[in-house]
C-alpha atoms as a PDB file:
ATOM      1  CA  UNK A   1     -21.699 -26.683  16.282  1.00  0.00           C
ATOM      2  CA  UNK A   2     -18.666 -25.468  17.935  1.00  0.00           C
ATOM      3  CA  UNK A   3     -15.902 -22.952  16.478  1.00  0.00           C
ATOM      4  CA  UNK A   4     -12.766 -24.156  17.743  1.00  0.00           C
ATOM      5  CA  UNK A   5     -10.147 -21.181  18.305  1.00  0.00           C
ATOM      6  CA  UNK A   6      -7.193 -21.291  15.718  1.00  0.00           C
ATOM      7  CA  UNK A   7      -3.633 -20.072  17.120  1.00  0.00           C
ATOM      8  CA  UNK A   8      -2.488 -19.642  13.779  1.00  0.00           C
ATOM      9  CA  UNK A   9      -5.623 -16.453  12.811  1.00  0.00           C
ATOM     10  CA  UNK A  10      -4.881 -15.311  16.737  1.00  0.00           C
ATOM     11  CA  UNK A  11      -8.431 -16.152  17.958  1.00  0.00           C
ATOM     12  CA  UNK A  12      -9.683 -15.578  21.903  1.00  0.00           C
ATOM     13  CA  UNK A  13     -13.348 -16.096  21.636  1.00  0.00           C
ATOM     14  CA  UNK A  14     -14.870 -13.379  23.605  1.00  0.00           C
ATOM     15  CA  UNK A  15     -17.420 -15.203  26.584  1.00  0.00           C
ATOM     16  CA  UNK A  16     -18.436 -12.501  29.066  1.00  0.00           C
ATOM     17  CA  UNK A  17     -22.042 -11.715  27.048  1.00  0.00           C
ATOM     18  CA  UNK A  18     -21.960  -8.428  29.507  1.00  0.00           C
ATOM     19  CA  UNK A  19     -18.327  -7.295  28.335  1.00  0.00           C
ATOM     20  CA  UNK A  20     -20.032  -7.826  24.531  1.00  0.00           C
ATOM     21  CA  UNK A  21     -22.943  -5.667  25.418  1.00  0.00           C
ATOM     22  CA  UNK A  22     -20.836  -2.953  26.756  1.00  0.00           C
ATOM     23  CA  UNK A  23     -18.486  -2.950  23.604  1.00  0.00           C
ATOM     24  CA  UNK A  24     -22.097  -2.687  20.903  1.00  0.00           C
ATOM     25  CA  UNK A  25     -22.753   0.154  23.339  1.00  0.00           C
ATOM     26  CA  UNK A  26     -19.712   2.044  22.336  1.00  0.00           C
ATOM     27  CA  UNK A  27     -21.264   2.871  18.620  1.00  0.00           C
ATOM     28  CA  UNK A  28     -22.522   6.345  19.090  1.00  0.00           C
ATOM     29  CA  UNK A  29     -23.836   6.628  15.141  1.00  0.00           C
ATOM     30  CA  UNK A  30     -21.055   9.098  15.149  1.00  0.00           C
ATOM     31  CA  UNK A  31     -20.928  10.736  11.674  1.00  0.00           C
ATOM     32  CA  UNK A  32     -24.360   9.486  10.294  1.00  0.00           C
ATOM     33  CA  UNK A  33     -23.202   6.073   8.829  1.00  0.00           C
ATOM     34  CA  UNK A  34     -25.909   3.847   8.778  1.00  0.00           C
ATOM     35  CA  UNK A  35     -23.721   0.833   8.248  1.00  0.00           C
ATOM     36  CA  UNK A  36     -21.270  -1.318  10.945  1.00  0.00           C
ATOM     37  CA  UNK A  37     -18.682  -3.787  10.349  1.00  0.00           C
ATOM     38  CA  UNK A  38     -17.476  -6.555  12.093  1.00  0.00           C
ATOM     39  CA  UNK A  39     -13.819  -7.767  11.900  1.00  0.00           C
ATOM     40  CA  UNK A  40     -13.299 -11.259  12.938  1.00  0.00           C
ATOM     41  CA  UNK A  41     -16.728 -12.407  14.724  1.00  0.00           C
ATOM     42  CA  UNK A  42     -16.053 -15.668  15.428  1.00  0.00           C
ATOM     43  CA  UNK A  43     -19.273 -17.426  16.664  1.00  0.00           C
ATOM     44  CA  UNK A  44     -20.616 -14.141  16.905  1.00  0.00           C
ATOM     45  CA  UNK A  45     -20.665 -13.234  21.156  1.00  0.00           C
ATOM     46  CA  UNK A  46     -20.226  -9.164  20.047  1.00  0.00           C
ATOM     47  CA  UNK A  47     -22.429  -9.562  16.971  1.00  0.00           C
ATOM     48  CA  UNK A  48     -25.247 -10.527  18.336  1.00  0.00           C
ATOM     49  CA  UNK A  49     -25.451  -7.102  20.184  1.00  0.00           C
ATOM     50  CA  UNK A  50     -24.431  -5.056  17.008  1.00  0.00           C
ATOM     51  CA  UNK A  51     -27.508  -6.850  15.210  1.00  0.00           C
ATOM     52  CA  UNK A  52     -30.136  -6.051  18.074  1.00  0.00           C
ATOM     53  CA  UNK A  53     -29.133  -1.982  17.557  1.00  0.00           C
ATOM     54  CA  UNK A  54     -31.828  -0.880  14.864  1.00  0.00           C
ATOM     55  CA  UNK A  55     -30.069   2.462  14.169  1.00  0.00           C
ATOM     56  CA  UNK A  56     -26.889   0.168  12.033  1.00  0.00           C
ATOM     57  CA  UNK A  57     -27.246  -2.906   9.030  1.00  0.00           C
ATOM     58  CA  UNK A  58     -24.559  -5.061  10.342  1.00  0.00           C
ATOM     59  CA  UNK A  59     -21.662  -6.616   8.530  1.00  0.00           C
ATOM     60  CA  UNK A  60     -18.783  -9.243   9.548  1.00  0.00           C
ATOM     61  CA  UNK A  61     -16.028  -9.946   7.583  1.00  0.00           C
ATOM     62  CA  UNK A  62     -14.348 -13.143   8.758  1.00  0.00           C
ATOM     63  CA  UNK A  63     -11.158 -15.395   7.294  1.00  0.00           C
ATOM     64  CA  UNK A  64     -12.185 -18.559   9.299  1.00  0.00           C
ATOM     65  CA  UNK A  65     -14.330 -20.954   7.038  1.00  0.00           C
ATOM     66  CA  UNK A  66     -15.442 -23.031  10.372  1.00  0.00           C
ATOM     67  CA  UNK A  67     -16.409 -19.065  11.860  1.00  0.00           C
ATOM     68  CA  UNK A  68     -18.441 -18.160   8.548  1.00  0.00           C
ATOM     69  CA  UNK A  69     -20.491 -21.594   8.684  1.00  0.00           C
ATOM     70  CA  UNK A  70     -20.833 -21.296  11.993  1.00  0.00           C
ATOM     71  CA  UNK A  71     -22.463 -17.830  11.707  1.00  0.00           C
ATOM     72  CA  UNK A  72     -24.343 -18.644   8.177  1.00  0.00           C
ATOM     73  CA  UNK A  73     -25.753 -21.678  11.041  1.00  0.00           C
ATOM     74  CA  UNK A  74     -26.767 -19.646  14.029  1.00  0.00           C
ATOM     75  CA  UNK A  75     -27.602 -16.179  12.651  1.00  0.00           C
ATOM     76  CA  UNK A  76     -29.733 -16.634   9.249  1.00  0.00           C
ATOM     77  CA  UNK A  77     -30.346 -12.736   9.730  1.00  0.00           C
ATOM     78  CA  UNK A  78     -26.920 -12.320   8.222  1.00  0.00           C
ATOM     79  CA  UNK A  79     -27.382 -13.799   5.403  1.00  0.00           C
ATOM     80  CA  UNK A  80     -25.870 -12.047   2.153  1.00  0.00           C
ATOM     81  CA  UNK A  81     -23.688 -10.098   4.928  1.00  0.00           C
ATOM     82  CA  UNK A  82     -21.136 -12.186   5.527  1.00  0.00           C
ATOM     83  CA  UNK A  83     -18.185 -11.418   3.395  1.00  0.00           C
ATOM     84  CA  UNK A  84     -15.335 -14.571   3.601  1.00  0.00           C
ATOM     85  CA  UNK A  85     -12.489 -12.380   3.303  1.00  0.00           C
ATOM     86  CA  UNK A  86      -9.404 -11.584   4.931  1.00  0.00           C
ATOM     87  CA  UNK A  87      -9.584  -7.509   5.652  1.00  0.00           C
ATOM     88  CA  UNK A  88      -6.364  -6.618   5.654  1.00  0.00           C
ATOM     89  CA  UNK A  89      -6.475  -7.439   1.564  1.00  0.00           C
ATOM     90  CA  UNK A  90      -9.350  -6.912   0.514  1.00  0.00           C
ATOM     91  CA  UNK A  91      -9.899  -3.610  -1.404  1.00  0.00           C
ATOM     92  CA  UNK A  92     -11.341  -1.088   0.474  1.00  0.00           C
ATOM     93  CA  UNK A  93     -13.701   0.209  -1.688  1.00  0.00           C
ATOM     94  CA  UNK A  94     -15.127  -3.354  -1.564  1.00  0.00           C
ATOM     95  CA  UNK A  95     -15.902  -2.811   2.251  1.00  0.00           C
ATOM     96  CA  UNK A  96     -18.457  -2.915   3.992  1.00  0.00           C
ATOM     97  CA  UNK A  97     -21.066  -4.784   1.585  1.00  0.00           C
ATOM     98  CA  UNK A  98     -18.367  -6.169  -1.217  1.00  0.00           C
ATOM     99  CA  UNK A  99     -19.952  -3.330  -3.499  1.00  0.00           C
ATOM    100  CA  UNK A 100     -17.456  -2.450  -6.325  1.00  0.00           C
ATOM    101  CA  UNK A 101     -16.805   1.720  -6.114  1.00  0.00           C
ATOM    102  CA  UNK A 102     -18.139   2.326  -2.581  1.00  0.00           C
ATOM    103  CA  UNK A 103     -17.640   5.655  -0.795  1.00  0.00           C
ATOM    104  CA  UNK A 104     -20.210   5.043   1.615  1.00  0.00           C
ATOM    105  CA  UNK A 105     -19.658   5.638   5.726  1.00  0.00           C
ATOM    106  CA  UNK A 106     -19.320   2.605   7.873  1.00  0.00           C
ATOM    107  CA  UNK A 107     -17.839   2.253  11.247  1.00  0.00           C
ATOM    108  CA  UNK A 108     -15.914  -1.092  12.464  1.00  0.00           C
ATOM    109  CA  UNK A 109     -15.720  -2.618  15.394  1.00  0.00           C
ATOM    110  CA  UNK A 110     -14.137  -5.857  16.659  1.00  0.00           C
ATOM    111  CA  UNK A 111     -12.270  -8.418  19.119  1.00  0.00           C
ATOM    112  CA  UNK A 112      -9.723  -7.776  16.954  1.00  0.00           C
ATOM    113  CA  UNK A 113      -6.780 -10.558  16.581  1.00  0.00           C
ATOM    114  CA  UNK A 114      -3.586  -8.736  18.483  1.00  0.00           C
ATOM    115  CA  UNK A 115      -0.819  -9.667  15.653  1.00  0.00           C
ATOM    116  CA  UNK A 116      -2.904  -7.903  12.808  1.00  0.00           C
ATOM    117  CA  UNK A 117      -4.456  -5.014  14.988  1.00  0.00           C
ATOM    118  CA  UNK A 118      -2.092  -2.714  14.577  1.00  0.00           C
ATOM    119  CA  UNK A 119      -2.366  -3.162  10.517  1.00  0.00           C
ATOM    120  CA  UNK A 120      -5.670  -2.576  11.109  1.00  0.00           C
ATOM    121  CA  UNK A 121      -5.387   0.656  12.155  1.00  0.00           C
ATOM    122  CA  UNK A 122      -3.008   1.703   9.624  1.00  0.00           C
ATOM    123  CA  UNK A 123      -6.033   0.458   6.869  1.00  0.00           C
ATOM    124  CA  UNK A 124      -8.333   2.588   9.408  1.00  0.00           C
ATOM    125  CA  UNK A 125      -6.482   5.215   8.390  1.00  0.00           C
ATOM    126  CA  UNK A 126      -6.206   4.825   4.701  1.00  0.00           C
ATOM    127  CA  UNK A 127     -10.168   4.557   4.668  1.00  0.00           C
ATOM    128  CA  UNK A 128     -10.258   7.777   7.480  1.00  0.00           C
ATOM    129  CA  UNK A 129     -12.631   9.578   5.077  1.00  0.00           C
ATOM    130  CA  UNK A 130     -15.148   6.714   4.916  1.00  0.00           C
ATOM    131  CA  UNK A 131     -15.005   5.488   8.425  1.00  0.00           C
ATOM    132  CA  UNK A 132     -16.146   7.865  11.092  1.00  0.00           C
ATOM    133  CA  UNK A 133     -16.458   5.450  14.360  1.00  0.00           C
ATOM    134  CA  UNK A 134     -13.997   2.624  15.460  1.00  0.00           C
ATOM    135  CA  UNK A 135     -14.499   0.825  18.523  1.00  0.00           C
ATOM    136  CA  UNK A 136     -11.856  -2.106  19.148  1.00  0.00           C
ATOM    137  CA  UNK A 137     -10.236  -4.125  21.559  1.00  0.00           C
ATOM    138  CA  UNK A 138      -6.670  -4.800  21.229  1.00  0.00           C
ATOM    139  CA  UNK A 139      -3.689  -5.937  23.301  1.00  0.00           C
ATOM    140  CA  UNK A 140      -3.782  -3.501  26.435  1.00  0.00           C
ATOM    141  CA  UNK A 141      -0.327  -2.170  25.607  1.00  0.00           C
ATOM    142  CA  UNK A 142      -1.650  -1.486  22.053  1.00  0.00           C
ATOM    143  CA  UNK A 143      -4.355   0.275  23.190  1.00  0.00           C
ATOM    144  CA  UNK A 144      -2.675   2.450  25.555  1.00  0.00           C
ATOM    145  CA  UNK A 145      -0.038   3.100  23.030  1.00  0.00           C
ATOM    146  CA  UNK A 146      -2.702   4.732  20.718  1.00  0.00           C
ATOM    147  CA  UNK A 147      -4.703   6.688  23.322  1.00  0.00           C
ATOM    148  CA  UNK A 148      -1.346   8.259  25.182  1.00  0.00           C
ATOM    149  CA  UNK A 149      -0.281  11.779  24.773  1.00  0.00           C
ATOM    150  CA  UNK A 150       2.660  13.496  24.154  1.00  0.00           C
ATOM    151  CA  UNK A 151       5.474  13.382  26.737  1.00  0.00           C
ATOM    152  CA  UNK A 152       3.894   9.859  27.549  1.00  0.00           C
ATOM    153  CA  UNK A 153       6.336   6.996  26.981  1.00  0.00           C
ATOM    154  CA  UNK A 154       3.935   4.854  25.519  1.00  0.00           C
ATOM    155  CA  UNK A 155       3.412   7.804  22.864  1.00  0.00           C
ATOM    156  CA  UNK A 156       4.028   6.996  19.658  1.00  0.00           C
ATOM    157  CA  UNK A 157       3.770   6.565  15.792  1.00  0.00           C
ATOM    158  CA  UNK A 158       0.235   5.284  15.539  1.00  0.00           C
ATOM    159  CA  UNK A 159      -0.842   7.777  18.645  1.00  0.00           C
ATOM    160  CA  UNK A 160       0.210  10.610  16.288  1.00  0.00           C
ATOM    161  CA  UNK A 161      -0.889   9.506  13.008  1.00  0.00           C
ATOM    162  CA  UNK A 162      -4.338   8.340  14.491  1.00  0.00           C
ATOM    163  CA  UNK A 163      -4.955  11.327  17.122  1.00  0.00           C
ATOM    164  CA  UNK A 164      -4.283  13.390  13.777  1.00  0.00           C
ATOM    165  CA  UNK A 165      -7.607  12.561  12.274  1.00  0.00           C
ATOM    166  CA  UNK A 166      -9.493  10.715  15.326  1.00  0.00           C
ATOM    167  CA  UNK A 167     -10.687  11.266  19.226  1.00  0.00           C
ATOM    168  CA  UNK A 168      -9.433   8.681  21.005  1.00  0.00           C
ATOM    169  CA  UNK A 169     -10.639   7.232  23.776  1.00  0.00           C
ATOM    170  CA  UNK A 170      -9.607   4.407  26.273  1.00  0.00           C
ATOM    171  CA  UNK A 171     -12.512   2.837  27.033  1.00  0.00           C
ATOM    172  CA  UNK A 172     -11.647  -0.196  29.931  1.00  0.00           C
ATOM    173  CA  UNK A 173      -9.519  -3.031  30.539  1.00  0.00           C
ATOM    174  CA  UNK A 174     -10.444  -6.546  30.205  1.00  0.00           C
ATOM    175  CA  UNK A 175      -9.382  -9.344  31.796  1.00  0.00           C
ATOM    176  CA  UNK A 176      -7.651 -12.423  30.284  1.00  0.00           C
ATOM    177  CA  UNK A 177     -10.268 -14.998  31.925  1.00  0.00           C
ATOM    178  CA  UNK A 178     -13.220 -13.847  30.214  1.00  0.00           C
ATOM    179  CA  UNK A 179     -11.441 -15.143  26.802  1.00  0.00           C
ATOM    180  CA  UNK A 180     -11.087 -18.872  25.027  1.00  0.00           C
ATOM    181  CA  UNK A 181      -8.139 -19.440  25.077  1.00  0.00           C
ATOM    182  CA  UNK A 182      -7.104 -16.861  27.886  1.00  0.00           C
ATOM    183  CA  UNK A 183      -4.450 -14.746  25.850  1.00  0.00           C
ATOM    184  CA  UNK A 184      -1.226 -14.067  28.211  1.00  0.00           C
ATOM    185  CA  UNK A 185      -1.800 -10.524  28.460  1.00  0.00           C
ATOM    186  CA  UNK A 186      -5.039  -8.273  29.300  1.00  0.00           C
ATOM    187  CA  UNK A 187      -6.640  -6.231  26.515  1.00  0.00           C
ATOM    188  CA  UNK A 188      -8.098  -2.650  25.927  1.00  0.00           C
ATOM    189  CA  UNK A 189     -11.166  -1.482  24.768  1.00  0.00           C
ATOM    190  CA  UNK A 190     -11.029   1.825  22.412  1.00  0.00           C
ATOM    191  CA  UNK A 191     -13.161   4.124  20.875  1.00  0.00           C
ATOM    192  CA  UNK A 192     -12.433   5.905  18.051  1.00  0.00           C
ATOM    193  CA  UNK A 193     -14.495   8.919  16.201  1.00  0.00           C
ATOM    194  CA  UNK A 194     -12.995  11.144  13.661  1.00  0.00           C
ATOM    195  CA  UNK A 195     -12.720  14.627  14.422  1.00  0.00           C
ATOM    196  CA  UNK A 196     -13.255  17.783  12.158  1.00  0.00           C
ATOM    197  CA  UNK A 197     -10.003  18.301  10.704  1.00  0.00           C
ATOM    198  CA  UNK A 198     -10.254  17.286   6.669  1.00  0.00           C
ATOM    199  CA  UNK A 199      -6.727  18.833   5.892  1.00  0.00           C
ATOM    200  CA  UNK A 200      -3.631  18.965   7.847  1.00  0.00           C
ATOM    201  CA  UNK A 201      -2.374  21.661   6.157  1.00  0.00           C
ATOM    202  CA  UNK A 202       0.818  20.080   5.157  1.00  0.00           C
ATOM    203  CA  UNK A 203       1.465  17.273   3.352  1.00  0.00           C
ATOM    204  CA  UNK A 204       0.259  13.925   4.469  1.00  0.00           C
ATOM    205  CA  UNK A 205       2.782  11.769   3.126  1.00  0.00           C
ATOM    206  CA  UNK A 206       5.612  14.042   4.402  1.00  0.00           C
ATOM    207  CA  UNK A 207       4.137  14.237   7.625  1.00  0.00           C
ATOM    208  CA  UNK A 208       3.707  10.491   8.306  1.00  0.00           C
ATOM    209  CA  UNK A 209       7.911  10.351   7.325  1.00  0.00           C
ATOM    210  CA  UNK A 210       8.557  12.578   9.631  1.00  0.00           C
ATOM    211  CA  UNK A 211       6.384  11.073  12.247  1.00  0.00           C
ATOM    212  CA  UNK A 212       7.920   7.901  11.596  1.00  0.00           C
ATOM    213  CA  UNK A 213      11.737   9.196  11.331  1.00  0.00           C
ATOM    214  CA  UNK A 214      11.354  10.686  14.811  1.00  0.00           C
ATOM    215  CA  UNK A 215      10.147   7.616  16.825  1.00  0.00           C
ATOM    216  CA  UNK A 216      12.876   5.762  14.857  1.00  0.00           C
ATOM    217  CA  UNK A 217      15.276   6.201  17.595  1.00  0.00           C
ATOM    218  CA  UNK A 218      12.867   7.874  20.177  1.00  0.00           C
ATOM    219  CA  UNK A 219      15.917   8.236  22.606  1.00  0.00           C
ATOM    220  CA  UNK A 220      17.535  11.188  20.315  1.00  0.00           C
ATOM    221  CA  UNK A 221      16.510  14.294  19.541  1.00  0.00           C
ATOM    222  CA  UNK A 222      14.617  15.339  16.257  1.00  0.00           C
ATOM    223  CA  UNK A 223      17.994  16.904  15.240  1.00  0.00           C
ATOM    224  CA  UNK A 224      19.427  13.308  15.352  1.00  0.00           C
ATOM    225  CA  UNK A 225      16.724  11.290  14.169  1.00  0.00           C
ATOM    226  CA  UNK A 226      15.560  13.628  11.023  1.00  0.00           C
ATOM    227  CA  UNK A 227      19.329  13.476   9.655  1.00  0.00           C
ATOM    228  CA  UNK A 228      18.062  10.714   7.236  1.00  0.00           C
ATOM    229  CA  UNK A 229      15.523  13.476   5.376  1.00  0.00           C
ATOM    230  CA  UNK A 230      17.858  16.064   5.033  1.00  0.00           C
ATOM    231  CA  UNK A 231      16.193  18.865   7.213  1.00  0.00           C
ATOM    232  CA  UNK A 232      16.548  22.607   5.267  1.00  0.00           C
ATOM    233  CA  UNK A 233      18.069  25.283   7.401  1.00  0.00           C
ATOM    234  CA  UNK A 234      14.198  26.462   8.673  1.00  0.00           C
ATOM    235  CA  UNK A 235      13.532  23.398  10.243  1.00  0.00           C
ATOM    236  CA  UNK A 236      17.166  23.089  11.718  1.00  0.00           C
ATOM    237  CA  UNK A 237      16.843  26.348  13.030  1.00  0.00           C
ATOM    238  CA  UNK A 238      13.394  25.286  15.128  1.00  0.00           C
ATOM    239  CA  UNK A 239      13.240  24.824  18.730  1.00  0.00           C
ATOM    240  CA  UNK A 240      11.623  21.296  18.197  1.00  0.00           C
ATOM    241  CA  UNK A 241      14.928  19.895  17.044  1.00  0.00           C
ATOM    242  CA  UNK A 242      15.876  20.468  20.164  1.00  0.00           C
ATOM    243  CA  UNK A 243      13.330  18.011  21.986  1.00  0.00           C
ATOM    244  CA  UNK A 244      12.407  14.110  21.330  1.00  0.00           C
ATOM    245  CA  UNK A 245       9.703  12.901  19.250  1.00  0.00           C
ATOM    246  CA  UNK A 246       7.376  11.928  22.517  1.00  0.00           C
ATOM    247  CA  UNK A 247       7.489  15.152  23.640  1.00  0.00           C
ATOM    248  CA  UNK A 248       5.694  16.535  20.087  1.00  0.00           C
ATOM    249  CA  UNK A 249       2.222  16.993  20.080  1.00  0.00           C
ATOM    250  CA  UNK A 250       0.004  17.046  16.302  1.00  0.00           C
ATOM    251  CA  UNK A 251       0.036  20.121  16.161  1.00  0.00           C
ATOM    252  CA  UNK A 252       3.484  20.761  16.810  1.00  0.00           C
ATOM    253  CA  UNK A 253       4.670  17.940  13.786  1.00  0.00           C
ATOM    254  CA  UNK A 254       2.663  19.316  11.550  1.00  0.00           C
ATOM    255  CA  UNK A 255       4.187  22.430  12.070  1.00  0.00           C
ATOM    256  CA  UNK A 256       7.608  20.718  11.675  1.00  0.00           C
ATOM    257  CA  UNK A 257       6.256  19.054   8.695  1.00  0.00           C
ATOM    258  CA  UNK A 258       5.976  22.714   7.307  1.00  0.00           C
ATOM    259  CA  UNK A 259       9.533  23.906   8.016  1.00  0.00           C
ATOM    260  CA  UNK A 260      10.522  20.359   6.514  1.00  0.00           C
ATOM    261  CA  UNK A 261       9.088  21.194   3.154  1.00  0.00           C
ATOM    262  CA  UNK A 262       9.113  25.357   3.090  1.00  0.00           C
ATOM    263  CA  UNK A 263      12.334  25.788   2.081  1.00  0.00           C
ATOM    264  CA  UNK A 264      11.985  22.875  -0.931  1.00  0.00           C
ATOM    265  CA  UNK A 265       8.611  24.411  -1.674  1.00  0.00           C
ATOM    266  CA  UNK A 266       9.894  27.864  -2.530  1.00  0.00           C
ATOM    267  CA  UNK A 267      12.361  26.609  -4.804  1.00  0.00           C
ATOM    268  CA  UNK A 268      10.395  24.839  -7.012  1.00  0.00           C
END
């Protein structure tokens, strides 16, 4: 039986077995989850690697009916851990094992599909508390995106958003060739393990509108590009108005976030 890739759910079928290998190898057990699961396996190059690591109980999550018999086929060990599902809808506290109500710790790893990665992170970091370890491979401008620093150009909304809550890490590059069908571009291989801040210390939903207001028109300064919110005389008055949203680090919009809400704060 043969999976054929489907342009349509973005598949490359992953075929360098020692570029699988090296991706399994990536899961450190990083915060003490005992579970893993796969997005999009395919015909299962990656999970066969995942499945030979005693430490995790694997789970794949797959869209592709011909991908889920194919896998129900060739690894019986799976069975009753396969979950025919799209993840990007499915509710989260169904994930990993389709368990109403779970809290539980999993990491996830994948080959993901490039037009839905990025929405993949953004669920990554709804579910931040419950997943401790991601360890991907996305579109190499994606992945370089998320793992740059500030005063990088590639620096952006999901780099501050994600670096907020997670150690990033770019792992390597891989080459188109190794993939069926070759996609046009080469892709990146990221880690991902969340690091020990539980509270920003402002608040979240204000900081991710700021974030997002800033990159908006990267080219101006924060002055510029906050107009939209309204900015109270505290955070006009701060030096950081003065700079570009690339040139903020975490730390420093989070403390923006803070002179963006003092001011309403201490009226109410």
């Amino acid at each position: 039986m043969y999976v054929k890739p489907k342009k349509e759910l973005g598949q490359h079928f992953l075929k360098d077995l020692s570029i699988a290998q090296r991706i399994a190898e990536l899961l450190t057990g990083h915060g003490e989850y005992k579970k893993v699961l796969e997005i999009g396996p395919g015909m299962g190059v990656l999970t066969q690697f995942i499945l030979q690591d005693t430490r995790f109980e694997t789970y794949v999550i797959e869209i592709d009916r011909e991908s889920v018999d194919y896998l129900k086929l060739n690894f019986p060990v799976l069975e009753g851990h396969i979950l025919p599902a799209d993840f990007l809808n499915i509710r989260p506290d169904l994930l990993p094992t389709k368990q109403p109500d779970s809290t539980e710790s999993f990491a996830i790893i994948g080959n993901f599909p490039y037009n839905i990665s990025t929405q993949i992170l953004f669920k990554v970091l709804d579910m931040r508390d419950r997943v401790p370890e991601v360890v991907g491979m996305f579109q190499r401008e994606v992945a370089q995106r998320v793992a740059s620093g500030p005063g990088n150009k590639d620096y952006g909304i999901l780099s501050v958003l994600l670096q907020a809550w997670y150690d990033i890490k770019y792992e390597f590059t891989v080459d188109p060739t190794v993939f069926n069908p070759p996609p046009k571009v080469f892709s990146g291989v990221l880690s991902l393990r969340r690091n020990a801040t539980t509270d920003l210390g402002c608040d979240v939903r204000k900081f991710t509108q700021v974030v997002k207001h800033g990159f908006s028109q990267r080219r101006k300064t924060l002055r510029n590009a906050l107009k939209p919110l309204n900015p109270p005389e505290a955070a006009l008055a701060s030096p950081f108005m003065d700079k570009r949203a690339e040139q903020l680090s975490v730390a420093q919009f989070v403390e923006l976030t803070k002179l963006m809400t003092e001011e309403r704060e201490e009226r109410e």
